[in-house]
Structures are given as C-alpha cells and as structure tokens.
N, C-alpha and C. Protein backbone atom coordinates (compact mmCIF):
# COMPACT_ATOMS: atom_id res chain seq x y z
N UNK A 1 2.22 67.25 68.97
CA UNK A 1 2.29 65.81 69.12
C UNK A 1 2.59 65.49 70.57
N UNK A 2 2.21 64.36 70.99
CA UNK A 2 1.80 64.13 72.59
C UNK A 2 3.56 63.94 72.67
N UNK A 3 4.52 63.21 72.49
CA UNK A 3 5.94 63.07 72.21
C UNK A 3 6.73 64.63 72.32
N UNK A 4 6.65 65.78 71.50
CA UNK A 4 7.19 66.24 71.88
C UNK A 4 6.67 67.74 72.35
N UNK A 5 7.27 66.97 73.60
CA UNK A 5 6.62 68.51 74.98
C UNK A 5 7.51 68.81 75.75
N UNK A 6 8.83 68.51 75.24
CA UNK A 6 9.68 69.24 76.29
C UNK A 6 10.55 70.04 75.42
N UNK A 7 10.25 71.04 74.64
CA UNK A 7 10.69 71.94 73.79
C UNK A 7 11.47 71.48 72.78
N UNK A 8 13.19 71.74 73.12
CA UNK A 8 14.08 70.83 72.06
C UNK A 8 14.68 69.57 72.42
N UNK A 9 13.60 68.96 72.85
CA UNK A 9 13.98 67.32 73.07
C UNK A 9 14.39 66.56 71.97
N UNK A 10 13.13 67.03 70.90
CA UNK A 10 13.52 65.97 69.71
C UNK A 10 14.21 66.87 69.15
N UNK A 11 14.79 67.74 68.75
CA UNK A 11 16.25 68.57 68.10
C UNK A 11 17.27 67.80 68.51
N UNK A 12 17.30 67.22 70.35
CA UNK A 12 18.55 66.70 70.64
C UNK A 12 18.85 65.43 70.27
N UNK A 13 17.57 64.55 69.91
CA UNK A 13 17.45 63.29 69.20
C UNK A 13 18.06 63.26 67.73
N UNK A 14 17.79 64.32 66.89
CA UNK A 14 17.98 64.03 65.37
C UNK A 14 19.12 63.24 65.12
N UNK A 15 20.75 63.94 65.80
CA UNK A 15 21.38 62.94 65.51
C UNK A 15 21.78 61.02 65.74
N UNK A 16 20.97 61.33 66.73
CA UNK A 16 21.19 59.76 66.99
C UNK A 16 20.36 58.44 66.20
N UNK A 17 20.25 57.23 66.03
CA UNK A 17 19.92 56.18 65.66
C UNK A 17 18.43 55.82 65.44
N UNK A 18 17.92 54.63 65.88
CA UNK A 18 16.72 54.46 66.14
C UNK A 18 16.45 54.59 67.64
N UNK A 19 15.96 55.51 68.19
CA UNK A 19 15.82 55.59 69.99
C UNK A 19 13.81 55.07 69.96
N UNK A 20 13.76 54.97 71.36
CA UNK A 20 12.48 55.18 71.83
C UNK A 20 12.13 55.97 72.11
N UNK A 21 10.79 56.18 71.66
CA UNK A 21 10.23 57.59 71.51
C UNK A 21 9.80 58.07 73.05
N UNK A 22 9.47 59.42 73.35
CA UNK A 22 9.49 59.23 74.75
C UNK A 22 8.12 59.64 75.19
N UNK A 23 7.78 59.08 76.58
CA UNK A 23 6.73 58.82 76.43
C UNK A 23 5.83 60.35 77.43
N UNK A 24 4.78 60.43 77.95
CA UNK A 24 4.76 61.71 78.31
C UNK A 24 3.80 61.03 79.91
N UNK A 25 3.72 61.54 80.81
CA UNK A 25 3.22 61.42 82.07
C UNK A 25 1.23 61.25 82.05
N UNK A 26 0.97 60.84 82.85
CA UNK A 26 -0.73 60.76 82.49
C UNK A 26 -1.00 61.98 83.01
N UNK A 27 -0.66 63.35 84.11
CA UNK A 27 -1.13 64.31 84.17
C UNK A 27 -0.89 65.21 82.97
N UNK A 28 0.13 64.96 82.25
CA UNK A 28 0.53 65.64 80.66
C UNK A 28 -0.92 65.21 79.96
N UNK A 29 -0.79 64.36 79.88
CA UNK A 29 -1.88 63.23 79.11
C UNK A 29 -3.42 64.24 78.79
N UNK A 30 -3.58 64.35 80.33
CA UNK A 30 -5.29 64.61 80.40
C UNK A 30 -5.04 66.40 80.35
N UNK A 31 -4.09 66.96 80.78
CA UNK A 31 -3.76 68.58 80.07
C UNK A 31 -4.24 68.50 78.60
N UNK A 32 -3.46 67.51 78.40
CA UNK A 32 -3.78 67.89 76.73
C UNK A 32 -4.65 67.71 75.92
N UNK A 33 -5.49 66.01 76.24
CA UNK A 33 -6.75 65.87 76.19
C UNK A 33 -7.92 66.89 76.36
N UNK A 34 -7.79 67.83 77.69
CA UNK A 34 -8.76 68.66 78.08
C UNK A 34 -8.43 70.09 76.99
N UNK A 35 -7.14 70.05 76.61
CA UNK A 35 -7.06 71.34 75.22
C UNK A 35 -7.61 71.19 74.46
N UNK A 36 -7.52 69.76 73.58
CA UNK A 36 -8.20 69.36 72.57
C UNK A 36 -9.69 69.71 72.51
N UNK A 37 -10.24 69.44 74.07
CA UNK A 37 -11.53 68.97 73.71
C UNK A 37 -12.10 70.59 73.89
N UNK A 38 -11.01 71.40 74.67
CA UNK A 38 -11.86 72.70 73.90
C UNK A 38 -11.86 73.44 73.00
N UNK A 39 -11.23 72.79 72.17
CA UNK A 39 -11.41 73.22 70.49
C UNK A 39 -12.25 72.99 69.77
N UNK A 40 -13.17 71.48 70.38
CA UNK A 40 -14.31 71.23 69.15
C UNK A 40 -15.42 71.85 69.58
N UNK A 41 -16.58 71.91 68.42
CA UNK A 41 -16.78 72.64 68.08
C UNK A 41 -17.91 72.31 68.58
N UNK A 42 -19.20 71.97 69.53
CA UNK A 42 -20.19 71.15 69.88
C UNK A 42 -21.00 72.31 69.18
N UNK A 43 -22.10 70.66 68.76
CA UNK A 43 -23.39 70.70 68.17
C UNK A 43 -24.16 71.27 68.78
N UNK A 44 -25.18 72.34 68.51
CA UNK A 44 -26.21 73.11 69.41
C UNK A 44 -27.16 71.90 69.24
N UNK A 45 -28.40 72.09 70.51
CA UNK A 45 -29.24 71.47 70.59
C UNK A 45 -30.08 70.95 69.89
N UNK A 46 -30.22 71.82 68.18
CA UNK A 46 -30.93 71.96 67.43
C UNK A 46 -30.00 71.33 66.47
N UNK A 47 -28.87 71.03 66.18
CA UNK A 47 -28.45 70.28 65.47
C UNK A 47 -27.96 69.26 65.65
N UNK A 48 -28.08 68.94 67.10
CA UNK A 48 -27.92 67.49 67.22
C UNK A 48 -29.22 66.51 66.95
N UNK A 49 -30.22 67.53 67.66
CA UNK A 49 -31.68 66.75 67.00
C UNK A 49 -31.30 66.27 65.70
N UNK A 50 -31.20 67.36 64.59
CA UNK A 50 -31.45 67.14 63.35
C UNK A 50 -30.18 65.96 63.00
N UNK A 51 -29.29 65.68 63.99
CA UNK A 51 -28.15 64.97 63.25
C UNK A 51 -28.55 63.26 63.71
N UNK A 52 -29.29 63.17 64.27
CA UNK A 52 -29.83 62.40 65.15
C UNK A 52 -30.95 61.32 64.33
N UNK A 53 -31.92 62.86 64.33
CA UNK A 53 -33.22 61.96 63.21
C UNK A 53 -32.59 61.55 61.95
N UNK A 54 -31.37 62.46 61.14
CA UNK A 54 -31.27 62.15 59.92
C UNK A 54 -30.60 60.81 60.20
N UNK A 55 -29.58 60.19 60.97
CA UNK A 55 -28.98 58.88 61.44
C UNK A 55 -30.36 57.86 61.70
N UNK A 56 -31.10 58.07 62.24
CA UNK A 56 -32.20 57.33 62.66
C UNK A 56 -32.92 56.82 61.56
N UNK A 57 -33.23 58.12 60.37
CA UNK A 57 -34.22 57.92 59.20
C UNK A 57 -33.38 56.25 58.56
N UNK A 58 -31.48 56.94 58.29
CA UNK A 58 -31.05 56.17 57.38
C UNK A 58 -30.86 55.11 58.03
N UNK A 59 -30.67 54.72 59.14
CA UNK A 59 -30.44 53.44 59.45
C UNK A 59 -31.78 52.24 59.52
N UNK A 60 -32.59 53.08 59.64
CA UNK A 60 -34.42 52.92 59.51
C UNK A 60 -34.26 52.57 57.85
N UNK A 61 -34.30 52.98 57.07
CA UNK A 61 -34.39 53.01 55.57
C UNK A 61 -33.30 51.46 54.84
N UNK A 62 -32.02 51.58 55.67
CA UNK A 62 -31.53 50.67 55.28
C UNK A 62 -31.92 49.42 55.56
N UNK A 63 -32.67 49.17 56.95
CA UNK A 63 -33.15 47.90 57.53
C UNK A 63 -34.43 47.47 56.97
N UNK A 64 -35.30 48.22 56.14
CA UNK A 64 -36.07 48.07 55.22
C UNK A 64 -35.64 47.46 53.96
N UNK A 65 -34.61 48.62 53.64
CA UNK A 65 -34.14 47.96 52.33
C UNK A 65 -33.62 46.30 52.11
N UNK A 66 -32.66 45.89 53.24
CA UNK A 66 -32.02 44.92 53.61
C UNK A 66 -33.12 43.88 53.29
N UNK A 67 -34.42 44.00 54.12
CA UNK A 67 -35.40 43.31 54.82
C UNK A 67 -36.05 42.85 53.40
N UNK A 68 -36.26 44.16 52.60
CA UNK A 68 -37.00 43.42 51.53
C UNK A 68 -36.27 42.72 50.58
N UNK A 69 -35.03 42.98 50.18
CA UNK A 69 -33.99 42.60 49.51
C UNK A 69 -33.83 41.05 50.01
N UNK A 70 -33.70 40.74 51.26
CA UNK A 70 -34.10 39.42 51.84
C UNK A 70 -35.26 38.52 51.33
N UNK A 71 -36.11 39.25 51.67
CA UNK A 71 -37.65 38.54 51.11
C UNK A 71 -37.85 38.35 50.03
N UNK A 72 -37.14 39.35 48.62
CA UNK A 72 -37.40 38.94 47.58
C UNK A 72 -36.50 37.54 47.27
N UNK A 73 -34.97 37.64 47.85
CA UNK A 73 -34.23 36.50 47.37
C UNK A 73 -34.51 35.20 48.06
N UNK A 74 -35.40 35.63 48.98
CA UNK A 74 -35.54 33.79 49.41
C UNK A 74 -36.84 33.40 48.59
N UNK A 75 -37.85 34.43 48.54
CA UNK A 75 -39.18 34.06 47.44
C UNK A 75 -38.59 33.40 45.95
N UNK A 76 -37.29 34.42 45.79
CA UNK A 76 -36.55 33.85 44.23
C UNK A 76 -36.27 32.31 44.64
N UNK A 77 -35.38 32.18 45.42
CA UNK A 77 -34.66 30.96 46.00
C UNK A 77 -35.62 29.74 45.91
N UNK A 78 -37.21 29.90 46.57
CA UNK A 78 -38.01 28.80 46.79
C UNK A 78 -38.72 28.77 45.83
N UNK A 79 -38.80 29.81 44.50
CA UNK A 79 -39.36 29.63 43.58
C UNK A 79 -38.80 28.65 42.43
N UNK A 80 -37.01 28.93 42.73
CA UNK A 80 -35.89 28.08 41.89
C UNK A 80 -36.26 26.74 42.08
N UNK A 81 -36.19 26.25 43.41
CA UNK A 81 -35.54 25.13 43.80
C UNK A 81 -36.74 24.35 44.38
N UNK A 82 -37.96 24.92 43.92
CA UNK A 82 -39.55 23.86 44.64
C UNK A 82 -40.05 24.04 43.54
C-alpha cells in the first residue's frame, strides 16, 4: 500500500486515535508506479489485434442493433399516432 513504506510506521500508529494517514513523496510515487507497471502482463501483437477487432465487431454490432431497434419504434410510434 502506497501509505505504508516506511517499515513499522503503521505498527507505531495502532495505538493512537484517528490520525492522518501519511502521505508518500512523488519520487516514492513514480518508484512504485514504475514496479507495478512491470508486473503486467502486455498483450503480444497478435493479441492485441485480436482484442481490438473483437471490441470493434461488438461495438459495430451494438450500433446496428440500437439503430434498428430505433427504426422499428419510431415506424411503431407513427403507425400509433397517424
């Protein structure tokens, strides 16, 4: 946790009240940021394609769906009410 990085800092907290939590320096900050980020796990080239088109298909598919779902309820709508 970004809070505690100075070993037994928060051990020396337990007994006390409600304190403010403490906060950590921006060169701490981006240390730790840059750990994180070499843990994940990046997508090879070939699966970002594929993660890509499959996002593309469905968002493609839904704007269809939407589109006709539209067209039928206003055709319903002007069929009701003319």
């Amino acid at each position: 946790m970004a809070t505690d990085t100075r070993g037994d800092a928060a051990a020396k907290d337990e007994g006390k009240g409600k304190s403010a939590p403490k906060r950590t320096t921006p060169p701490l900050f981006v240390r730790q940021v840059v750990g994180e980020l070499r843990k994940v796990i990046w997508p090879t080239r070939r699966e970002l394609i594929t993660y890509t088109t499959v996002s593309l298909v469905f968002v493609l598919f839904m704007v269809a769906l939407v589109a006709v779902l539209d067209w039928a309820l206003q055709k319903g709508v002007f069929w009701l009410f003319t």
